[in-house]
N, C-alpha and C. Protein backbone atom coordinates (compact mmCIF):
# COMPACT_ATOMS: atom_id res chain seq x y z
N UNK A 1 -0.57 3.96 -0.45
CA UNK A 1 -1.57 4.98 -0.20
C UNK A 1 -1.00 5.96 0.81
N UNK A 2 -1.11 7.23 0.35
CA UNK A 2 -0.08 8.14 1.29
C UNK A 2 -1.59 9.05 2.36
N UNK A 3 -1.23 9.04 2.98
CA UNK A 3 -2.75 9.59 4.06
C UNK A 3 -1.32 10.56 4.77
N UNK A 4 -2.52 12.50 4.34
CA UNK A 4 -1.79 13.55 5.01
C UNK A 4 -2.57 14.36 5.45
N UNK A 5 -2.49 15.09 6.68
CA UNK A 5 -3.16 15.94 7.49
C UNK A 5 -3.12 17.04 6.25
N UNK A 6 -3.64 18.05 5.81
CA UNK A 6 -3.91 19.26 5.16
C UNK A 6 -4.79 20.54 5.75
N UNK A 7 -4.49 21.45 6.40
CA UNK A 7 -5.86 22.05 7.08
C UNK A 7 -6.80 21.33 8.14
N UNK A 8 -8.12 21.23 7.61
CA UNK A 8 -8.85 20.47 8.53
C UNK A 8 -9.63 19.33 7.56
N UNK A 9 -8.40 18.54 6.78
CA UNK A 9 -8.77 17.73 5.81
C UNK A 9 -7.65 16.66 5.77
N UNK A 10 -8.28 15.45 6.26
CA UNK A 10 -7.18 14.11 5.78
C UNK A 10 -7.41 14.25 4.13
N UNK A 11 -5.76 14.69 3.61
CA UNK A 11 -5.67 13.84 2.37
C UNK A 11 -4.99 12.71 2.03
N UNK A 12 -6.01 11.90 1.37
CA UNK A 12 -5.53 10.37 1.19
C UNK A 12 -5.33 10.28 -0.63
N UNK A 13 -4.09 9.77 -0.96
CA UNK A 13 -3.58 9.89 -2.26
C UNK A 13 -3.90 8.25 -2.65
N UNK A 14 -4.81 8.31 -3.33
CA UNK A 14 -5.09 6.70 -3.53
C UNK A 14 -4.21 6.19 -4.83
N UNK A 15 -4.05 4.64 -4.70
CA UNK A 15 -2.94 3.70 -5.19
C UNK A 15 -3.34 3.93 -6.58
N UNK A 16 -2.54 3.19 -7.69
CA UNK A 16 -3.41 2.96 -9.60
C UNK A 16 -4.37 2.16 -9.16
N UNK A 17 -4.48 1.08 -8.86
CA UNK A 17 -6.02 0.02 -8.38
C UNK A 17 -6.35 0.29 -7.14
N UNK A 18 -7.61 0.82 -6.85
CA UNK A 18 -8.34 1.06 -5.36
C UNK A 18 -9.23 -0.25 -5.64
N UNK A 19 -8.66 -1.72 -4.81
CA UNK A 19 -9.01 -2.78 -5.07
C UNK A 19 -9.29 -3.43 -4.05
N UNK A 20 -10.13 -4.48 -3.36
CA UNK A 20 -9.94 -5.19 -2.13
C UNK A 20 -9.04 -4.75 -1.49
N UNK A 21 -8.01 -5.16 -1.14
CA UNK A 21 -6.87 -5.08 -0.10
C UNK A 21 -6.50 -3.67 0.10
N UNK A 22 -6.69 -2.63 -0.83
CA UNK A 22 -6.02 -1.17 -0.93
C UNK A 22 -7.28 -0.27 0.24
N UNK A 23 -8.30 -1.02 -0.34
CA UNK A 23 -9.88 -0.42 0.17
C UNK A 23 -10.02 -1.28 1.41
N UNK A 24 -9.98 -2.33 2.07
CA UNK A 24 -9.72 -2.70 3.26
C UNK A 24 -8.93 -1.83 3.71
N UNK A 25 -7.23 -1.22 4.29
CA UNK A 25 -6.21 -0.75 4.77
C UNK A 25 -7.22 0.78 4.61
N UNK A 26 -7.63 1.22 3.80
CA UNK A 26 -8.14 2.29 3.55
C UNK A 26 -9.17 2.81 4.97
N UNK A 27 -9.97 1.41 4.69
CA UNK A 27 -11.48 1.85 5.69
C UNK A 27 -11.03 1.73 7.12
N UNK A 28 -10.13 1.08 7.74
CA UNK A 28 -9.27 0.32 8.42
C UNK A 28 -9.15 1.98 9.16
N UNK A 29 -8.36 2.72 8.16
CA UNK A 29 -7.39 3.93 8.51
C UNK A 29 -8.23 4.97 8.86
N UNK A 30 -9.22 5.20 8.20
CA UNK A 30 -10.76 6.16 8.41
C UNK A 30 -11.12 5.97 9.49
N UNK A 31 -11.79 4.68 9.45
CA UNK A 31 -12.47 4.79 11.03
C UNK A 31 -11.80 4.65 12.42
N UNK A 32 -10.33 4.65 12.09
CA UNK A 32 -10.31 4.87 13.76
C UNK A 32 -9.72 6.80 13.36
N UNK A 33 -9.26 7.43 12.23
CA UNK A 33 -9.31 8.78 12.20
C UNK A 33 -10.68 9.11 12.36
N UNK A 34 -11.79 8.82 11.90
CA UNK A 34 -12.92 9.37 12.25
C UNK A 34 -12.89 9.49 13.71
N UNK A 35 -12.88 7.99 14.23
CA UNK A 35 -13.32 7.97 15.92
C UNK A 35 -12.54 9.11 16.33
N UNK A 36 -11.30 9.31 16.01
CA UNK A 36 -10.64 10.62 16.35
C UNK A 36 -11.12 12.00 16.13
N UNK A 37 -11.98 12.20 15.73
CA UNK A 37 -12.63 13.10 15.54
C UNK A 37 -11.95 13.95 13.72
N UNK A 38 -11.54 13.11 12.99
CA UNK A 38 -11.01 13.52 11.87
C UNK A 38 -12.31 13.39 10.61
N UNK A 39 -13.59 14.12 10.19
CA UNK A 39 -14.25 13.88 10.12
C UNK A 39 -14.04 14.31 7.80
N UNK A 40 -13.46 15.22 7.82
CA UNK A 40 -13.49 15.53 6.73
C UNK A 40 -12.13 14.93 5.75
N UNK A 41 -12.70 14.41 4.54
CA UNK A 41 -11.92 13.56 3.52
C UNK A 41 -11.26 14.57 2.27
N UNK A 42 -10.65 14.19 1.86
CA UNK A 42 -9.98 14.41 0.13
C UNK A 42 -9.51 13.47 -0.11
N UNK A 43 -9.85 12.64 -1.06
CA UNK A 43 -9.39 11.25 -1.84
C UNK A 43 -8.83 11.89 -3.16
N UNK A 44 -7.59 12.14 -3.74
CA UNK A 44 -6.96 12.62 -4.74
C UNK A 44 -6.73 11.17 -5.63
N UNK A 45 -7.29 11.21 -6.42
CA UNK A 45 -7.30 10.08 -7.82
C UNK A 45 -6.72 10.17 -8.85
N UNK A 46 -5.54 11.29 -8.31
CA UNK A 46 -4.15 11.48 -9.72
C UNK A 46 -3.76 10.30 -10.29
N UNK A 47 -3.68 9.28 -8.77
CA UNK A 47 -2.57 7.91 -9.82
C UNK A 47 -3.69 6.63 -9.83
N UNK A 48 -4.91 6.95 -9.58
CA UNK A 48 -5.93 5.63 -9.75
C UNK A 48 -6.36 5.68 -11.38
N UNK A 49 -6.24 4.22 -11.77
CA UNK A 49 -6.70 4.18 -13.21
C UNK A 49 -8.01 2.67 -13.17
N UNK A 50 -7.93 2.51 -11.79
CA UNK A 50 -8.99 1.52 -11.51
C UNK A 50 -9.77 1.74 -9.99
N UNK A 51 -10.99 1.25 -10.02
CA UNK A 51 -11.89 1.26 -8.46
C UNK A 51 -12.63 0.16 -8.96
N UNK A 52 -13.13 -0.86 -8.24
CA UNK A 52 -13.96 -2.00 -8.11
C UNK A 52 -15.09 -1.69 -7.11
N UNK A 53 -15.70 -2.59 -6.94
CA UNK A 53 -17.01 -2.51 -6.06
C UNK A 53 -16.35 -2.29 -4.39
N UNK A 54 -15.34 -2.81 -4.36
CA UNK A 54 -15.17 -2.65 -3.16
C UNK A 54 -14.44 -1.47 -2.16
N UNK A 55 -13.68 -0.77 -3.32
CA UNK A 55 -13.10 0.46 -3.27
C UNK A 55 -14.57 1.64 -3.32
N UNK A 56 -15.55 1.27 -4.27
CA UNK A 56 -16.47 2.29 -3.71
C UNK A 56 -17.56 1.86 -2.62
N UNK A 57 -17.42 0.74 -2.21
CA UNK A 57 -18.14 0.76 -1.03
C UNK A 57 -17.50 0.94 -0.07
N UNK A 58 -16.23 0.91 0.02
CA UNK A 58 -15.78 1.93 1.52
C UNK A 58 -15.82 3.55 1.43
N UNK A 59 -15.55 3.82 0.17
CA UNK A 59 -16.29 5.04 0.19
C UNK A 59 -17.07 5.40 0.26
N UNK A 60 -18.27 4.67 0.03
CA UNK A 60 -19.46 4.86 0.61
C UNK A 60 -19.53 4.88 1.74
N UNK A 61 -19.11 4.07 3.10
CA UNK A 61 -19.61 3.91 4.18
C UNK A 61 -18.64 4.93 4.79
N UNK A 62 -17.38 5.18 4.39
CA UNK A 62 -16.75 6.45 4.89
C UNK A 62 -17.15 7.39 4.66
N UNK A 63 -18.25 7.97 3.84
CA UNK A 63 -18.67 8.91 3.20
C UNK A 63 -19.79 8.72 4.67
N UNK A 64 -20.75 7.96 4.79
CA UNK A 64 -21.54 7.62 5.55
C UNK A 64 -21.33 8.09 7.00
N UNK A 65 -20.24 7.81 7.79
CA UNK A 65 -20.04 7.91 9.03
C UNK A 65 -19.46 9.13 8.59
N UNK A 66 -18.86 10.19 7.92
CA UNK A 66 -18.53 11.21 7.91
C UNK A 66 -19.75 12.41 8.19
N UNK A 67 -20.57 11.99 7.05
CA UNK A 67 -21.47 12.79 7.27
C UNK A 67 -22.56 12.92 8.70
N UNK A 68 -22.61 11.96 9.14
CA UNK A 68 -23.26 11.08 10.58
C UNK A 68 -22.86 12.56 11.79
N UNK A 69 -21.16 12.81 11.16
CA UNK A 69 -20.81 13.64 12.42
C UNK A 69 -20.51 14.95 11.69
N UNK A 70 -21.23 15.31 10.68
CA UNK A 70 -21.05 16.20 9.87
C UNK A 70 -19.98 16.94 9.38
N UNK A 71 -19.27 15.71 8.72
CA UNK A 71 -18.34 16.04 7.78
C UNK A 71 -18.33 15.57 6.33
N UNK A 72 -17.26 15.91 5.68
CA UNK A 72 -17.57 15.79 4.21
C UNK A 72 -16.28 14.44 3.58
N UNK A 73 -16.70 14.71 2.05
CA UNK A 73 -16.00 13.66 1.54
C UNK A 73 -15.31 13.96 -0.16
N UNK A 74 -14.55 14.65 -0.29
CA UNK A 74 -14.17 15.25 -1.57
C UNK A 74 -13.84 14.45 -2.57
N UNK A 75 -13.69 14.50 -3.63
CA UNK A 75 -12.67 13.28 -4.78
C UNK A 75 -12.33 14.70 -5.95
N UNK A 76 -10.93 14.34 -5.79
CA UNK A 76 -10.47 15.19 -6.56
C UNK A 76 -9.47 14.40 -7.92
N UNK A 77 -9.47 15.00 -8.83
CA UNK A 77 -8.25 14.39 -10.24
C UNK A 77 -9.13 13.34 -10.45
N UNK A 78 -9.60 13.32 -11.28
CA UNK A 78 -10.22 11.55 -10.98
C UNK A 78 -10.18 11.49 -12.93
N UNK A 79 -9.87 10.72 -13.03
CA UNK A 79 -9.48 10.28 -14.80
C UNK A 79 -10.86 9.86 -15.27
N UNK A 80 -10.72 10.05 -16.92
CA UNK A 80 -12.13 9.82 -17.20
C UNK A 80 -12.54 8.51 -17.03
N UNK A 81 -11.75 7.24 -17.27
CA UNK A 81 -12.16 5.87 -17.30
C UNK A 81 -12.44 5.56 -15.71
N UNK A 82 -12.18 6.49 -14.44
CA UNK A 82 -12.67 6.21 -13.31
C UNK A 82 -13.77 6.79 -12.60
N UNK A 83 -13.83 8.13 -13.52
CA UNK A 83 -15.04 8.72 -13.75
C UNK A 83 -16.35 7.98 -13.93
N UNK A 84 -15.82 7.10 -15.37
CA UNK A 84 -16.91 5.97 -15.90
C UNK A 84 -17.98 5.62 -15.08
N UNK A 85 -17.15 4.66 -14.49
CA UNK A 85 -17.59 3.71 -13.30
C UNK A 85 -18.60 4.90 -11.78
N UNK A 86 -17.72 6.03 -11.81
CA UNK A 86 -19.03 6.90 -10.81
C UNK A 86 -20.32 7.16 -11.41
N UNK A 87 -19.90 7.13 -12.55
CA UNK A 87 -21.35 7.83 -13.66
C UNK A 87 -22.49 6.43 -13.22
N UNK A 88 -21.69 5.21 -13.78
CA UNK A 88 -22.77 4.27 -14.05
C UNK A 88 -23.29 3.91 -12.93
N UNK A 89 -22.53 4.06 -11.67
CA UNK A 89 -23.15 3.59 -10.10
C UNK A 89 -23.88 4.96 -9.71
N UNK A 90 -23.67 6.02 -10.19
CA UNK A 90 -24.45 7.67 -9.99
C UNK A 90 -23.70 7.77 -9.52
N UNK A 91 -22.87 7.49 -8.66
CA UNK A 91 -21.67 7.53 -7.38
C UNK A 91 -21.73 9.52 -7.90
N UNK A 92 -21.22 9.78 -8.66
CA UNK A 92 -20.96 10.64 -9.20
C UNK A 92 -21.90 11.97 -8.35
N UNK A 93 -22.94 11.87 -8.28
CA UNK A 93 -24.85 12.68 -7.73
C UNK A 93 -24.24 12.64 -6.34
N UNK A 94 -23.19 11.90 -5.70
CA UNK A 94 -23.46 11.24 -3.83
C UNK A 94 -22.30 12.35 -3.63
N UNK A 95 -20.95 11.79 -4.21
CA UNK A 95 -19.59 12.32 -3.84
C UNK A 95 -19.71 14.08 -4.30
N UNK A 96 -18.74 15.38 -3.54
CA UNK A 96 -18.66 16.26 -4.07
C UNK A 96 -17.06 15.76 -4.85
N UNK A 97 -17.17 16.16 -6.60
CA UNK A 97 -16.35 15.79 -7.23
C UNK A 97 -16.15 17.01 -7.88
């Protein structure tokens, strides 16, 4: 997972499986950039061809404390079969995609 300053935007290039362990190291990395005052996201989903429950619940709660200090949470490239899975959780209505 490559995490890069861009503007006034961490971009984080997520793995092919955003899975337990990828999404742990993930939330891990957020919240102490948040505590830093790094409040705004881009999650680029060029090379993800999978997300599980647990990959979108740290996005959720990073999405959560972002907005808390009013910042945002982008998802960009995102393939249709990972798409899927935002549709059926709505995820899709929460995230700007």
């Amino acid at each position: 997972m490559k995490v890069n300053k861009e503007n006034n935007s961490i971009c984080v290039q997520l793995p092919k499986d955003f899975v337990i362990k990828e999404a742990g190291e993930f939330r891990e990395q957020a919240y102490e950039l948040i505590n830093l005052g790094n409040i705004n996201y881009v999650l680029d989903f060029k090379d993800c061809e999978f997300i599980d429950s647990s990959g979108l619940g740290v996005m959720v709660s990073v999405y959560k404390r972002c907005a808390e200090k009013g910042g945002s949470l982008k998802v960009i490239n995102i393939k249709p079969q990972v798409m899927k899975v935002f549709q059926l959780t709505r995820l899709d209505k929460v995230f700007d995609m």
